[in-house]
Protein backbone atom coordinates (compact mmCIF):
# COMPACT_ATOMS: atom_id res chain seq x y z
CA UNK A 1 0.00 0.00 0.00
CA UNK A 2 2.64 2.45 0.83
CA UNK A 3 4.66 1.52 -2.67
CA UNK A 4 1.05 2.71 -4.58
CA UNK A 5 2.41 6.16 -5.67
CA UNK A 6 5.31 5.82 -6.10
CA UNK A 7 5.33 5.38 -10.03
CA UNK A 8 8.96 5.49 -11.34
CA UNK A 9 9.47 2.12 -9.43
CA UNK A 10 9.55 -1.00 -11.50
CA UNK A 11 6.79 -3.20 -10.78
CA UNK A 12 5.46 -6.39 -11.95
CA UNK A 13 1.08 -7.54 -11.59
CA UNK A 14 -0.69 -10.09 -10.90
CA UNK A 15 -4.07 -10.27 -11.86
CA UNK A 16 -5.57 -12.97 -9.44
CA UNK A 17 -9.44 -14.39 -9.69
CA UNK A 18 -12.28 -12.89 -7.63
CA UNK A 19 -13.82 -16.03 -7.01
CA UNK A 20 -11.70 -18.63 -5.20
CA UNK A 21 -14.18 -21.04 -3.51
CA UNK A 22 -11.78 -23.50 -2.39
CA UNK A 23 -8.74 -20.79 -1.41
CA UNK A 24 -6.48 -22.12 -3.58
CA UNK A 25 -5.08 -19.09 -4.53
CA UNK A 26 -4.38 -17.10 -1.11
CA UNK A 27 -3.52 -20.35 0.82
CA UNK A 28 -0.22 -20.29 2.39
CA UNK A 29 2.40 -17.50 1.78
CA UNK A 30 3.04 -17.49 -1.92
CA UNK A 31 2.52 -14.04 -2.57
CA UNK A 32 4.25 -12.85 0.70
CA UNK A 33 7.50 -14.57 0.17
CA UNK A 34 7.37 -13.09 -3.51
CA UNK A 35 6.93 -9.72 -2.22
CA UNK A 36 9.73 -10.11 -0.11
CA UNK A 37 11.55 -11.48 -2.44
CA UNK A 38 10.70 -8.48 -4.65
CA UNK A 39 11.19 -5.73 -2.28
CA UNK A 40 14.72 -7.28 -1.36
CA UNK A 41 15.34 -6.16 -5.00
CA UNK A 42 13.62 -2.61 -4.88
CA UNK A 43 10.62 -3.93 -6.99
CA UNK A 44 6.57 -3.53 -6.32
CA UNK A 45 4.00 -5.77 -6.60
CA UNK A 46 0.54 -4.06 -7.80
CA UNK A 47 -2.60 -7.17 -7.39
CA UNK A 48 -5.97 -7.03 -9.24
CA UNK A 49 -8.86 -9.07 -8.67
CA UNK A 50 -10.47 -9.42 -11.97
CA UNK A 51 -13.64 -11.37 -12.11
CA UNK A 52 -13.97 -11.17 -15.98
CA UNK A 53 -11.83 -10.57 -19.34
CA UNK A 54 -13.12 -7.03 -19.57
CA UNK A 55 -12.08 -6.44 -15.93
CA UNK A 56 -8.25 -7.54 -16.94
CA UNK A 57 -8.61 -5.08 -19.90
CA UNK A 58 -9.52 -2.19 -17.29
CA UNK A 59 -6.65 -3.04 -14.81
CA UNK A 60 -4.42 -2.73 -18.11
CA UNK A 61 -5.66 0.71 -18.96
CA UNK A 62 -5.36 1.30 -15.40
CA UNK A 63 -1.82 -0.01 -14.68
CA UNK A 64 -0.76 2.26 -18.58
CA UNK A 65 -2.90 5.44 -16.96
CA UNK A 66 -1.19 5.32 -13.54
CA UNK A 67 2.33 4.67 -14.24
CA UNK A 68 2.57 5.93 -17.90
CA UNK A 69 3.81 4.06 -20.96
CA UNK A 70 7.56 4.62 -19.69
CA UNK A 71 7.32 2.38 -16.63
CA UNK A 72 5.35 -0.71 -17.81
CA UNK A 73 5.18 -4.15 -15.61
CA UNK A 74 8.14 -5.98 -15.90
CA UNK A 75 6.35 -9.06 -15.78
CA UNK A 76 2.44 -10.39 -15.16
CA UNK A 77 1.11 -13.28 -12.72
CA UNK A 78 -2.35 -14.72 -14.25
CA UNK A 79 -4.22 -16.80 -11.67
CA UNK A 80 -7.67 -18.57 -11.61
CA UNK A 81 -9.05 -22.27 -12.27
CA UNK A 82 -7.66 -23.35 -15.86
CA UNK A 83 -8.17 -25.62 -17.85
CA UNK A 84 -5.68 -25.89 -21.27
CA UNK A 85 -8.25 -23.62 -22.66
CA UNK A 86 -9.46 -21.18 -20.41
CA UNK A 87 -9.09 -19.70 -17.05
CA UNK A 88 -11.60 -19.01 -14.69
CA UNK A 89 -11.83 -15.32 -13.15
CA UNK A 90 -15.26 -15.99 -11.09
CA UNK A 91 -18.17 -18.59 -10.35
CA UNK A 92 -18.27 -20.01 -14.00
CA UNK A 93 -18.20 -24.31 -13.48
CA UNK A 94 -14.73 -25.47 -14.05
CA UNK A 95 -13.84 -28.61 -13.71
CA UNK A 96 -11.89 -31.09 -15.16
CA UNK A 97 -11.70 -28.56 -18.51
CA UNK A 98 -15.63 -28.72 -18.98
CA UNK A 99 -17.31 -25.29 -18.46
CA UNK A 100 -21.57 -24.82 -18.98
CA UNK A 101 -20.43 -21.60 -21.40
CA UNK A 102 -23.20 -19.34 -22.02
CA UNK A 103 -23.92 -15.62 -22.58
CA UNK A 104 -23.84 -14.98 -19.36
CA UNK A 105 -20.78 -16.38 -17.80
CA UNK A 106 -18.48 -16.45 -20.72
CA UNK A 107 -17.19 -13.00 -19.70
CA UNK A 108 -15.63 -14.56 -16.64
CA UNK A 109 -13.40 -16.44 -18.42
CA UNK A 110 -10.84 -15.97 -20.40
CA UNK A 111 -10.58 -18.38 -23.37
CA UNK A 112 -7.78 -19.64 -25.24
CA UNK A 113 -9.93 -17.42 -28.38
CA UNK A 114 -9.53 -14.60 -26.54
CA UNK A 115 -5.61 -14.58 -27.28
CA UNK A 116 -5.99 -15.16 -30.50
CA UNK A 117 -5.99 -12.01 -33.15
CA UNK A 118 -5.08 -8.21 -33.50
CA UNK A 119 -7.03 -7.26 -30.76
CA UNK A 120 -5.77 -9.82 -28.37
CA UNK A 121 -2.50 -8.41 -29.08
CA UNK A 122 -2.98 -5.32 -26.83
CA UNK A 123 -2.16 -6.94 -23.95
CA UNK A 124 1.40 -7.27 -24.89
CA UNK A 125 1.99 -3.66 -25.21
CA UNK A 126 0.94 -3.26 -21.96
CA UNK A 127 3.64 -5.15 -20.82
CA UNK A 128 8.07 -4.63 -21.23
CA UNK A 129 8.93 -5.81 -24.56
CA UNK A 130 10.25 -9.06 -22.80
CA UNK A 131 8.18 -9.45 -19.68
CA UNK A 132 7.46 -12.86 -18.26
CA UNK A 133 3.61 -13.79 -18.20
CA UNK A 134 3.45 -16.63 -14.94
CA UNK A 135 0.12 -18.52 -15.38
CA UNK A 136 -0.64 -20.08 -11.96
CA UNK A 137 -3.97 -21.98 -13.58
CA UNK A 138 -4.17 -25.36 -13.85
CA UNK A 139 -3.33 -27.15 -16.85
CA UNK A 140 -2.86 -24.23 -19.53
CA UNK A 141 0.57 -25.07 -19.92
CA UNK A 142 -0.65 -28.22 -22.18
CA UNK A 143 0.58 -28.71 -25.31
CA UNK A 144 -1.39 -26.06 -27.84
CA UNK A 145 -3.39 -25.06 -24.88
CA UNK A 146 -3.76 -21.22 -24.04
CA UNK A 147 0.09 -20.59 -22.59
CA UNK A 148 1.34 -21.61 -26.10
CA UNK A 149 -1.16 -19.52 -27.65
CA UNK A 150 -0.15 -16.54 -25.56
CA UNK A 151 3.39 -17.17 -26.57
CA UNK A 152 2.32 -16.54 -30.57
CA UNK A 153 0.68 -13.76 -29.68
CA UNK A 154 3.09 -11.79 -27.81
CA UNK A 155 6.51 -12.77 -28.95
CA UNK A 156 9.50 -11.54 -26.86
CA UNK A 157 7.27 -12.55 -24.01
CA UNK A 158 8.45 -15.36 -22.04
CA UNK A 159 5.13 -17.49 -21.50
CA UNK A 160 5.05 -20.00 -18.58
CA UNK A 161 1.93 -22.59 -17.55
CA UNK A 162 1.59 -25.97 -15.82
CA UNK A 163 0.60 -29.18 -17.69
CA UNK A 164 -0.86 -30.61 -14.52
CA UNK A 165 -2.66 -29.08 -11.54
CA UNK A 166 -0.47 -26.33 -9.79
CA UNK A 167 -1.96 -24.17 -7.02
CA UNK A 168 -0.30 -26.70 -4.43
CA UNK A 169 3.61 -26.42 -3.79
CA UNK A 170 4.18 -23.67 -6.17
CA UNK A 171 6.30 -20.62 -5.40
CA UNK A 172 7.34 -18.00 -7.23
CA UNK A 173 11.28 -16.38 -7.79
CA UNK A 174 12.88 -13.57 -9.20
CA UNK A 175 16.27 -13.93 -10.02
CA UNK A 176 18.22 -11.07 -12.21
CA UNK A 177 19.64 -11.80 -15.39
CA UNK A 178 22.30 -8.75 -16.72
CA UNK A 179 20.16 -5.76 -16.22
CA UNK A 180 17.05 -7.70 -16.20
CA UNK A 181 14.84 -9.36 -13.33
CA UNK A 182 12.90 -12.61 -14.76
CA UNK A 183 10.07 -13.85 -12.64
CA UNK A 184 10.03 -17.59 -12.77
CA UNK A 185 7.81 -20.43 -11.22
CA UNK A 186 8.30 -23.77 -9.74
CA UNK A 187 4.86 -25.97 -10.05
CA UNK A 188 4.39 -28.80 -7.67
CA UNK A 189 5.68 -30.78 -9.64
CA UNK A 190 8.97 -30.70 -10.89
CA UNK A 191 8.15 -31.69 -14.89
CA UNK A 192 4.79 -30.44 -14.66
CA UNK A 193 5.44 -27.10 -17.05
CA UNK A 194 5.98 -26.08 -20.49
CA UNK A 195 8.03 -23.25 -21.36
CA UNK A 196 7.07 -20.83 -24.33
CA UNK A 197 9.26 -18.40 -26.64
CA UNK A 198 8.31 -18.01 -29.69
């Protein structure tokens, strides 16, 4: 809270769901060790709750309106219930990769479609040329599942998912690479992620 005006910082966000009925994504100290972790290094760590796609395009436009197109996040944290084709941002049935899509709910997920074209492409430029997008969402590290999509989207950007269920175990690290900071993840399991650069 006391980092939130101070805009010539470099920062990295996580956009985290705002429905998590089983607390899989605020269990244990995940995000606390990362901000340490973070602040050891002089970086910030701005969190949205999102509970739909057009919710993650409005923290965007926030993020770009707040700390100007000069000081963009270094890298972005994507969490919710996944499947290899969508993640899940509120209430919307998840499980097992089988969602009851309709009008209503779609907008609280974001689909593998939604990465797909021109206009999915915005979200890149919201980020560093290079930044690291972490997706802590089960599964959409599979092989041609949304994290790969992401990847031809936005190339440069260093795109990261889990093959096989993740919240469990996983931690995040920053580690600096010349005059860089990368933010990487270890799932659960060891050999449960793919790794995406196009």
């Amino acid at each position: 809270y006391k980092e939130r005006d101070n805009k010539g910082k470099p920062y990295g966000i996580a956009l985290y769901p705002l429905s998590d009925d089983d607390g899989a994504y605020y269990q244990g100290r995940r995000l606390d060790e990362l901000y340490s972790e973070l602040k050891k290094e002089g970086i910030a760590l701005r969190i949205y709750e999102v509970g739909s796609k057009y919710q993650v395009a409005r923290a965007m436009v926030k993020v770009e309106k707040r700390f100007g197109p000069k000081n963009k996040p270094i890298f972005a944290l994507i969490a919710g219930h996944g499947s290899p084709d969508s993640i899940t941002l509120d209430d919307t049935e998840n499980k097992d990769g089988e969602q009851n899509i309709t009008t209503n709910n779609a907008r609280g997920l974001l689909l593998q479609s939604d990465f797909k074209g021109e206009g999915a492409k915005r979200l890149g430029d919201f980020l560093e040329k290079d930044a690291d997008i972490v997706l802590y969402s089960c599964r959409t590290g599979a092989e041609g599942g949304i994290a790969e999509t992401m990847s031809e989207s936005y190339p440069g950007h260093h795109v990261t998912g889990p093959i096989e269920p993740a919240a469990t175990g996983t931690t995040f690290h920053i580690y600096k690479e010349g005059n860089k900071f990368h933010l990487r993840v270890a799932y659960a399991q060891t050999e449960a992620k793919n790794y995406y650069v196009p």
